[in-house]
C-alpha atoms as a PDB file:
ATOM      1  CA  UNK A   1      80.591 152.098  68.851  1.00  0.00           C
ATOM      2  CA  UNK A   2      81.521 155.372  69.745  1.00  0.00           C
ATOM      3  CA  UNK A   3      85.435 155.642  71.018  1.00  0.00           C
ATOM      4  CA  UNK A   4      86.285 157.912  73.544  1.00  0.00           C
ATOM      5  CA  UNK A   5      89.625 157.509  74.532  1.00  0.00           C
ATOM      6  CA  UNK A   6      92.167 154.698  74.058  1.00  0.00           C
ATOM      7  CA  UNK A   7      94.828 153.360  76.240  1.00  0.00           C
ATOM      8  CA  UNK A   8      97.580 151.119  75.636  1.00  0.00           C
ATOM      9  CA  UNK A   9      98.671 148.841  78.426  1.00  0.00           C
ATOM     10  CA  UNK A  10     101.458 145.925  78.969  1.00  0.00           C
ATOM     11  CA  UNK A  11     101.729 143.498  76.258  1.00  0.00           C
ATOM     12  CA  UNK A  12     100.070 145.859  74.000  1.00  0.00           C
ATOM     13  CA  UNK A  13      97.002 145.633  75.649  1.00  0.00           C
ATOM     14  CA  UNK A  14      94.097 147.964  74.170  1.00  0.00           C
ATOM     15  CA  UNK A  15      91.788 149.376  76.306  1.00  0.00           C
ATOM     16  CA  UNK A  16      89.129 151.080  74.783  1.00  0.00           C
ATOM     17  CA  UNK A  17      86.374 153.536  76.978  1.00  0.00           C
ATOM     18  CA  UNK A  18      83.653 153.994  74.876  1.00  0.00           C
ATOM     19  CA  UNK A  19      80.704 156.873  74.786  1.00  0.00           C
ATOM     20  CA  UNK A  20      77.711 154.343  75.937  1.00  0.00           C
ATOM     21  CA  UNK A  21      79.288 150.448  75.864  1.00  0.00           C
ATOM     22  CA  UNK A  22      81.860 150.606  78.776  1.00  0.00           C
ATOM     23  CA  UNK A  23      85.302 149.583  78.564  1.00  0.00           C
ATOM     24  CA  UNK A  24      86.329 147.096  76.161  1.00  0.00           C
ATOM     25  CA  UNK A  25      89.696 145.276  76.865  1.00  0.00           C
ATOM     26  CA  UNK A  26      91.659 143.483  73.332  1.00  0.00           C
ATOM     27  CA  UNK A  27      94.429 140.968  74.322  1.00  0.00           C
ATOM     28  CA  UNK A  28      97.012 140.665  71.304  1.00  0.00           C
ATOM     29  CA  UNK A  29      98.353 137.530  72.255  1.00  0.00           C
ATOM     30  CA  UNK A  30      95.022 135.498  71.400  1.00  0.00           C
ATOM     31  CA  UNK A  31      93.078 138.015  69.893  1.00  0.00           C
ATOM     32  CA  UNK A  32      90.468 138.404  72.735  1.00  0.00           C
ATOM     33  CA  UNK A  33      87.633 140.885  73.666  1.00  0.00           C
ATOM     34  CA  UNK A  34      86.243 141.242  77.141  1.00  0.00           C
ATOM     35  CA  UNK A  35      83.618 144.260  78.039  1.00  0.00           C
ATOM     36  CA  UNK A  36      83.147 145.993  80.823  1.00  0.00           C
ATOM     37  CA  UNK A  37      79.776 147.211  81.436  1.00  0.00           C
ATOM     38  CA  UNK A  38      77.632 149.053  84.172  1.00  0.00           C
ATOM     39  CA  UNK A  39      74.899 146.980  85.762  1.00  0.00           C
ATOM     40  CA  UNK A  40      72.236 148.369  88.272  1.00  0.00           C
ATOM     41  CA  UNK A  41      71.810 144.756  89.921  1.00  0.00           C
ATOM     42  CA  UNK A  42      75.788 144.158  90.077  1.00  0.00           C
ATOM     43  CA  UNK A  43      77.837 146.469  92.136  1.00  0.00           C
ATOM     44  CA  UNK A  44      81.579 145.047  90.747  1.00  0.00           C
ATOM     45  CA  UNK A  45      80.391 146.641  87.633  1.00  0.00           C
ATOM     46  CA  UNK A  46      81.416 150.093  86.171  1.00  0.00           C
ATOM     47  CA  UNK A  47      79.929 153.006  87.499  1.00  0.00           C
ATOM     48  CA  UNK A  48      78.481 154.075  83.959  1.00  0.00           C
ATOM     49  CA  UNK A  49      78.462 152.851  80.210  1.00  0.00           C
ATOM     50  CA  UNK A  50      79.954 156.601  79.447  1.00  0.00           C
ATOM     51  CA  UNK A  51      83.819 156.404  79.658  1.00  0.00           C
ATOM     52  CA  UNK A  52      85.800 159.183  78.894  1.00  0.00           C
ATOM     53  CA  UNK A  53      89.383 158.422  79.879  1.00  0.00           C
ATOM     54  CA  UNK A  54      91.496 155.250  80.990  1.00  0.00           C
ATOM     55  CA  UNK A  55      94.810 154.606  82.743  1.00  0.00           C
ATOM     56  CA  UNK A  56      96.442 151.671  84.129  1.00  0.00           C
ATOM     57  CA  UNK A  57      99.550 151.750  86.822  1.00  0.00           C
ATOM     58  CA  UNK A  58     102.199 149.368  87.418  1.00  0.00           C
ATOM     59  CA  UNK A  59     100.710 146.951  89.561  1.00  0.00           C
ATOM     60  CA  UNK A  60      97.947 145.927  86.831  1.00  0.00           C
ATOM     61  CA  UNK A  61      95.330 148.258  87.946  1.00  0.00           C
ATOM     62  CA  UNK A  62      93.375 150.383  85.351  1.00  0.00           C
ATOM     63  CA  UNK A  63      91.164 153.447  86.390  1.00  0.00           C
ATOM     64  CA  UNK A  64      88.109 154.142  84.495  1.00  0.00           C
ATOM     65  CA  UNK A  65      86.796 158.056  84.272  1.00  0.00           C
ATOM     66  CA  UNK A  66      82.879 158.213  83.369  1.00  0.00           C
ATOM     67  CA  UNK A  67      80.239 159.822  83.620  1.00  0.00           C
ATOM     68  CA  UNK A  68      79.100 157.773  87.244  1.00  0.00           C
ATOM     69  CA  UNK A  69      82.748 157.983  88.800  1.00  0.00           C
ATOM     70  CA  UNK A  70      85.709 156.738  89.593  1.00  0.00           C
ATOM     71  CA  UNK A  71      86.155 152.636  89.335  1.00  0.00           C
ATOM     72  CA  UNK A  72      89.128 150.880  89.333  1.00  0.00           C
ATOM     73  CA  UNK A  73      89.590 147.293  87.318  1.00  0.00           C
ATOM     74  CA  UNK A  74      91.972 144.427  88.292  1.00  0.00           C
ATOM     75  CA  UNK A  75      93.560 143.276  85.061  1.00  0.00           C
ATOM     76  CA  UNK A  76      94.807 139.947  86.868  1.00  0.00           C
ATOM     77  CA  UNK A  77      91.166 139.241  88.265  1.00  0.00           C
ATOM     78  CA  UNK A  78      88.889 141.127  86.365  1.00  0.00           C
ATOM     79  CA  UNK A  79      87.238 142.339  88.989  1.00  0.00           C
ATOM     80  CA  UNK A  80      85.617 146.186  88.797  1.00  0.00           C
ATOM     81  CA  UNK A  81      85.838 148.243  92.043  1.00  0.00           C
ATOM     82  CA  UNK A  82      83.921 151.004  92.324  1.00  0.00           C
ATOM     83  CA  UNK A  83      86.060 153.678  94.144  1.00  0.00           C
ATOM     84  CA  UNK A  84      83.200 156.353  94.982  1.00  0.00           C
ATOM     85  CA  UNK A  85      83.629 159.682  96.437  1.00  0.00           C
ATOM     86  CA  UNK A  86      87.204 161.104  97.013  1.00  0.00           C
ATOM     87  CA  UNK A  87      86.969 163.137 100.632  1.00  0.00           C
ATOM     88  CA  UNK A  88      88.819 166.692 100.405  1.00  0.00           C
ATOM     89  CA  UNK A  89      87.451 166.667  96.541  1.00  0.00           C
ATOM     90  CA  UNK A  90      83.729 167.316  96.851  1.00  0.00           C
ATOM     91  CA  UNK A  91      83.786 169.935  94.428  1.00  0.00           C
ATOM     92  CA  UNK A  92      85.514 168.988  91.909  1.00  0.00           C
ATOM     93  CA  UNK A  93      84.033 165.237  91.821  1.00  0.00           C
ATOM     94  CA  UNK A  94      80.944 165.342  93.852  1.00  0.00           C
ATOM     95  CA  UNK A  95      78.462 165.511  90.845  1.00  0.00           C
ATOM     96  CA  UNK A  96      81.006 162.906  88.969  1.00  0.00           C
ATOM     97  CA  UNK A  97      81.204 163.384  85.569  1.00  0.00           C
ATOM     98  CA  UNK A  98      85.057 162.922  85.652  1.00  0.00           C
ATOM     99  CA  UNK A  99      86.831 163.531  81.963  1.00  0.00           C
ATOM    100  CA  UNK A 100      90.500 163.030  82.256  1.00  0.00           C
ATOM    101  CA  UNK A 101      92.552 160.814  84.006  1.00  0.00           C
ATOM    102  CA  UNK A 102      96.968 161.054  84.793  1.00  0.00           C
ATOM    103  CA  UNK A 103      98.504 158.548  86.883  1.00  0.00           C
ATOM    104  CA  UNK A 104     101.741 160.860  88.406  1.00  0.00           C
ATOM    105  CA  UNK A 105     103.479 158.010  90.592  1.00  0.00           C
ATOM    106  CA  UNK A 106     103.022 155.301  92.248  1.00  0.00           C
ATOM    107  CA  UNK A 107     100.522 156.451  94.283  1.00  0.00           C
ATOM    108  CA  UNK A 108      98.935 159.413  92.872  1.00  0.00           C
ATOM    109  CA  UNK A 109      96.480 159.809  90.552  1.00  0.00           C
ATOM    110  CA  UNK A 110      94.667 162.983  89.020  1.00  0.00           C
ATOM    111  CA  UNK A 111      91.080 163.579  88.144  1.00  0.00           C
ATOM    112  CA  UNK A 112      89.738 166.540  86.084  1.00  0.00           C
ATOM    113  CA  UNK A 113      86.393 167.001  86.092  1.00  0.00           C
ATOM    114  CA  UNK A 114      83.271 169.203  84.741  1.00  0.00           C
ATOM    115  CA  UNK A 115      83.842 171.062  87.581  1.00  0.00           C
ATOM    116  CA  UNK A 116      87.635 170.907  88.457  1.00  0.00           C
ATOM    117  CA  UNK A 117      90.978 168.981  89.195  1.00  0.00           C
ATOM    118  CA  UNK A 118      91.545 166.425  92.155  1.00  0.00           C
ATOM    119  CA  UNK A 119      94.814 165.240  93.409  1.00  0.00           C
ATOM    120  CA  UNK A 120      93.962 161.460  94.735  1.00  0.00           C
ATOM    121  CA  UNK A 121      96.179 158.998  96.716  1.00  0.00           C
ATOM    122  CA  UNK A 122      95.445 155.825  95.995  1.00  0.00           C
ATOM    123  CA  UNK A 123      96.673 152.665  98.143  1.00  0.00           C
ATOM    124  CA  UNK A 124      98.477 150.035  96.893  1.00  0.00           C
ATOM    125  CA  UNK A 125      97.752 146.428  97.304  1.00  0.00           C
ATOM    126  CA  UNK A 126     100.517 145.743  99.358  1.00  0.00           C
ATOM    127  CA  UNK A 127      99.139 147.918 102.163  1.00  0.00           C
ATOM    128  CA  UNK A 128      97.640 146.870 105.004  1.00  0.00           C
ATOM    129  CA  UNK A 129      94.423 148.501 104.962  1.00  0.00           C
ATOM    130  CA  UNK A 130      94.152 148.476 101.505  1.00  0.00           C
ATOM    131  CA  UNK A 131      90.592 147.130 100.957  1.00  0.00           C
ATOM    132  CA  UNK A 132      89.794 149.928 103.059  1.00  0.00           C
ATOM    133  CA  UNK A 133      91.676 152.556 101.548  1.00  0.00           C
ATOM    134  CA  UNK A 134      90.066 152.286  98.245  1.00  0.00           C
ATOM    135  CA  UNK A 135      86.691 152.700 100.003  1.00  0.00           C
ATOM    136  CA  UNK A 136      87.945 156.044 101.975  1.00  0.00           C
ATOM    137  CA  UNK A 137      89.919 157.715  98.907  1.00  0.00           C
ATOM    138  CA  UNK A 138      90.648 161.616 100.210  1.00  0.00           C
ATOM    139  CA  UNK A 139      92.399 164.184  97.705  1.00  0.00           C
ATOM    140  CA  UNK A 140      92.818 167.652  97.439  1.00  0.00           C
ATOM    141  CA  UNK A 141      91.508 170.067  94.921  1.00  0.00           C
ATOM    142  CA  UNK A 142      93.158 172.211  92.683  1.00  0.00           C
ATOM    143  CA  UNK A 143      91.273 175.305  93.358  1.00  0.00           C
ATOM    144  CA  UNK A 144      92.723 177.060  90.428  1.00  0.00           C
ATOM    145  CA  UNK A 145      91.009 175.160  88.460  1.00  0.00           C
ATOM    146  CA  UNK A 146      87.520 175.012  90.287  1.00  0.00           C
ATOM    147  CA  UNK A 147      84.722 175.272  88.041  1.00  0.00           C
ATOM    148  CA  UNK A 148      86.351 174.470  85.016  1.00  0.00           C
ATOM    149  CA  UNK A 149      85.961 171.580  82.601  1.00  0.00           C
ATOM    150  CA  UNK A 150      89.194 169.367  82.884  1.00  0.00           C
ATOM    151  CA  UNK A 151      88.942 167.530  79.962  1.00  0.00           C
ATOM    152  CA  UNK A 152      92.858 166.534  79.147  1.00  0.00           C
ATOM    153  CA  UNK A 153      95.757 166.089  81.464  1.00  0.00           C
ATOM    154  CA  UNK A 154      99.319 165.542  80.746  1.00  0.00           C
ATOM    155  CA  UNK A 155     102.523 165.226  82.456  1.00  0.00           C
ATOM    156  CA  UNK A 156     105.544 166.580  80.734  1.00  0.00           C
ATOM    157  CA  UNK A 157     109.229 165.150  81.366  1.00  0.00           C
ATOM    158  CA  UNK A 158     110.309 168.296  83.584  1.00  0.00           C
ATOM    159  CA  UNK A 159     107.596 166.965  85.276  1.00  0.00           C
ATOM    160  CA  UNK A 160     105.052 169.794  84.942  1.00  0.00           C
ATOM    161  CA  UNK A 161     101.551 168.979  84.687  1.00  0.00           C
ATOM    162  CA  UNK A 162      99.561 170.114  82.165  1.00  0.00           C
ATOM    163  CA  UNK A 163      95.513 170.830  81.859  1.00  0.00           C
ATOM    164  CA  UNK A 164      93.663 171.283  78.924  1.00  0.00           C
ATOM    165  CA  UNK A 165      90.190 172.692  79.535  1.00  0.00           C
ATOM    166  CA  UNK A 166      87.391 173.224  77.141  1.00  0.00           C
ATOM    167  CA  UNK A 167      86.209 177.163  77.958  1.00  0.00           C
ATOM    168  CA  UNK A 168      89.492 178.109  79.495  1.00  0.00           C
ATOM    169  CA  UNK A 169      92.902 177.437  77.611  1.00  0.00           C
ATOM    170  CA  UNK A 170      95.945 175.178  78.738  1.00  0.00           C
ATOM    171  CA  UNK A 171      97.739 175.523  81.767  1.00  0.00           C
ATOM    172  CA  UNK A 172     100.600 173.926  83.829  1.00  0.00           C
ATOM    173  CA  UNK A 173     101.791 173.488  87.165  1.00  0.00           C
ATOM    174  CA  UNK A 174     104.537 171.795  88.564  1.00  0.00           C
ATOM    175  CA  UNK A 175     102.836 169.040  91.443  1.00  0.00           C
ATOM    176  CA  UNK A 176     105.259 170.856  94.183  1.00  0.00           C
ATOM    177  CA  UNK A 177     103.720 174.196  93.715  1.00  0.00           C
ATOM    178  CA  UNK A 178     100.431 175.540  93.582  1.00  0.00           C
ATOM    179  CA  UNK A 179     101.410 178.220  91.226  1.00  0.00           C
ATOM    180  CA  UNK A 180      99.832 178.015  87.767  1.00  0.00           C
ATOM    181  CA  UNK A 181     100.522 179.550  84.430  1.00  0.00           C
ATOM    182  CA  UNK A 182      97.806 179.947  81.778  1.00  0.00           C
ATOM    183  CA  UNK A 183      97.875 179.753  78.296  1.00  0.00           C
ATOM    184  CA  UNK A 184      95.309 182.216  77.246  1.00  0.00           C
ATOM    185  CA  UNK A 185      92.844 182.243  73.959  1.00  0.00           C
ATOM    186  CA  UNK A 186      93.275 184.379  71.506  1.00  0.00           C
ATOM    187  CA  UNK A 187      91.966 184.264  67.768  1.00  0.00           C
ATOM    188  CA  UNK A 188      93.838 186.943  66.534  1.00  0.00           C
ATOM    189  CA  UNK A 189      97.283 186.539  68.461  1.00  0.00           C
ATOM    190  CA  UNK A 190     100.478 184.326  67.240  1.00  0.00           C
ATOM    191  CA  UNK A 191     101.629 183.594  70.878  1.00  0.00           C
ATOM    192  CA  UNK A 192      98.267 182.726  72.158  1.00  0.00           C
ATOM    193  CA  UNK A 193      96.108 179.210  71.411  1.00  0.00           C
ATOM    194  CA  UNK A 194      93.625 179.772  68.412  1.00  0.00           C
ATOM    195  CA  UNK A 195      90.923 178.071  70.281  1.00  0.00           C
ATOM    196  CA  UNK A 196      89.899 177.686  74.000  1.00  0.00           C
ATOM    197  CA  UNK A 197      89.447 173.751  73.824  1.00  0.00           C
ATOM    198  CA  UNK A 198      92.219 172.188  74.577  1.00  0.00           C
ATOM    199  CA  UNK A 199      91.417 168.666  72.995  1.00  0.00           C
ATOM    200  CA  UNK A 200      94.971 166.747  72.936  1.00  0.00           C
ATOM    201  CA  UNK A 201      98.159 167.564  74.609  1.00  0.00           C
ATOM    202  CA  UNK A 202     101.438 165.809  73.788  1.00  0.00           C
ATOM    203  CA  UNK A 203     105.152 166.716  73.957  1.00  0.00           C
ATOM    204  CA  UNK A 204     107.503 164.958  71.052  1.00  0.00           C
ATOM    205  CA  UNK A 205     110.444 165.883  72.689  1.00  0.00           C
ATOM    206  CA  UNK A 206     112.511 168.285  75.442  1.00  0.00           C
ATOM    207  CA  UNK A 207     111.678 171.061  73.902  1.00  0.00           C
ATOM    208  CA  UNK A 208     108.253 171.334  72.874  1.00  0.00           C
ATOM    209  CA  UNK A 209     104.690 170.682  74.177  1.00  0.00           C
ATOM    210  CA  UNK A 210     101.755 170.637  71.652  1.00  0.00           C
ATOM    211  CA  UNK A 211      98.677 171.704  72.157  1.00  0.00           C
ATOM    212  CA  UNK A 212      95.839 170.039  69.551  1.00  0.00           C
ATOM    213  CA  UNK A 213      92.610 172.899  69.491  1.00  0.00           C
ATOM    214  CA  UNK A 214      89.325 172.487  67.450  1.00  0.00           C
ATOM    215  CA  UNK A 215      91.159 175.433  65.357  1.00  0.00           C
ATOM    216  CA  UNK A 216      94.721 174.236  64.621  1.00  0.00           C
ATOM    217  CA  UNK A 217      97.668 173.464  66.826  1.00  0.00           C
ATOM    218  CA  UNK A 218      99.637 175.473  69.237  1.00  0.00           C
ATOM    219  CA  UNK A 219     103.593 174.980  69.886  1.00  0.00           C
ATOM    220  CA  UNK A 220     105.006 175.678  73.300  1.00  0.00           C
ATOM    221  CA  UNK A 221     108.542 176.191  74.410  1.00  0.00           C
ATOM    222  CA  UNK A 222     108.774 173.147  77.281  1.00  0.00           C
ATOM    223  CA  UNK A 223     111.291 175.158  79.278  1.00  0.00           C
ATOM    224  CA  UNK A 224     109.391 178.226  79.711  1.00  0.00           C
END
């Protein structure tokens, strides 16, 4: 099986998104599998076998990125949801093929795509409406980042958000602002990333955020 992307959820969950199996889910506590699979004749089933990211919120809800969409999975039930189309992101989501997933707070959620970013707000369960909701999802889109392959997103603890793309470099933003700064490419310069594909993004501590590249890592100063 070809792993994708890994997340780790209460309990020490593992949830695994995998390149053509779906999602797999491995319960410590009585070392169990379940799968999660995509089904043409079953529409509580994930959206596509091709997962590329995972994250789960606090109310024991886990969002599956792939290749089909956005679908959301009810650890208490089991249940898969497919979410759909996100109105106000037909750009950056229309044609799907979502690749990164950040859950912000405890209602947003962000989606980077082939094609761009989406900022989503998603219901929660104690809502009203919220059946509903999760069938009329509406975002907005990051235009700065329209037309570029999102493929990692993390949120640092000043709270900046930041995008790694695979043509285009690493960026940040703060959620409040629109105003983005770029970390450019550059082979042959010491302040600049050594590759444009920004493949893994992490920050160790208040200082520094690093950026993993296909040619070597890149050190940033957090604060500025």
């Amino acid at each position: 099986i070809f792993v994708n992307t890994i997340w780790v959820g209460p309990n020490d969950e593992l949830w695994v998104g995998t390149q053509s199996s779906g999602v797999v889910r491995f319960q410590h506590k009585d070392n169990s599998f379940r799968s999660f699979r995509s089904a043409d004749d079953n529409a509580n089933s994930l959206s596509s076998n091709s997962v590329y990211a995972l994250v789960g919120d606090e109310y024991g809800r886990v969002f599956v990125a792939s290749e089909g969409g956005l679908d959301l999975i009810d650890t208490h039930s089991n249940i898969v949801t497919r979410l759909g189309s996100v109105a106000g992101c037909e750009h950056s989501t229309g044609s799907a093929r979502l690749r990164s997933l950040l859950w912000d707070d405890e209602r947003t959620l962000w989606l980077g795509s082939r094609s761009g970013l989406c900022r989503v707000e998603v219901p929660l369960q104690t809502d009203s409406d919220y059946q509903e909701g999760l069938k009329n999802l509406s975002g907005w889109e990051h235009s700065a980042f329209n037309d570029q392959n999102v493929y990692q997103l993390f949120k640092a603890g000043e709270g900046n958000i930041w995008v790694g793309t695979t043509d285009n470099g690493g960026a940040f933003f703060h959620p409040e602002t629109t105003q983005v700064t770029r970390i450019p490419y550059d082979a042959d310069a010491d302040n600049a990333l050594p590759n444009p594909w920004v493949v893994s993004i992490t920050q160790p501590n208040s200082e520094e955020v690093w950026l993993g590249t296909p040619n070597g890592l890149a050190m940033l100063d957090a604060g500025s």
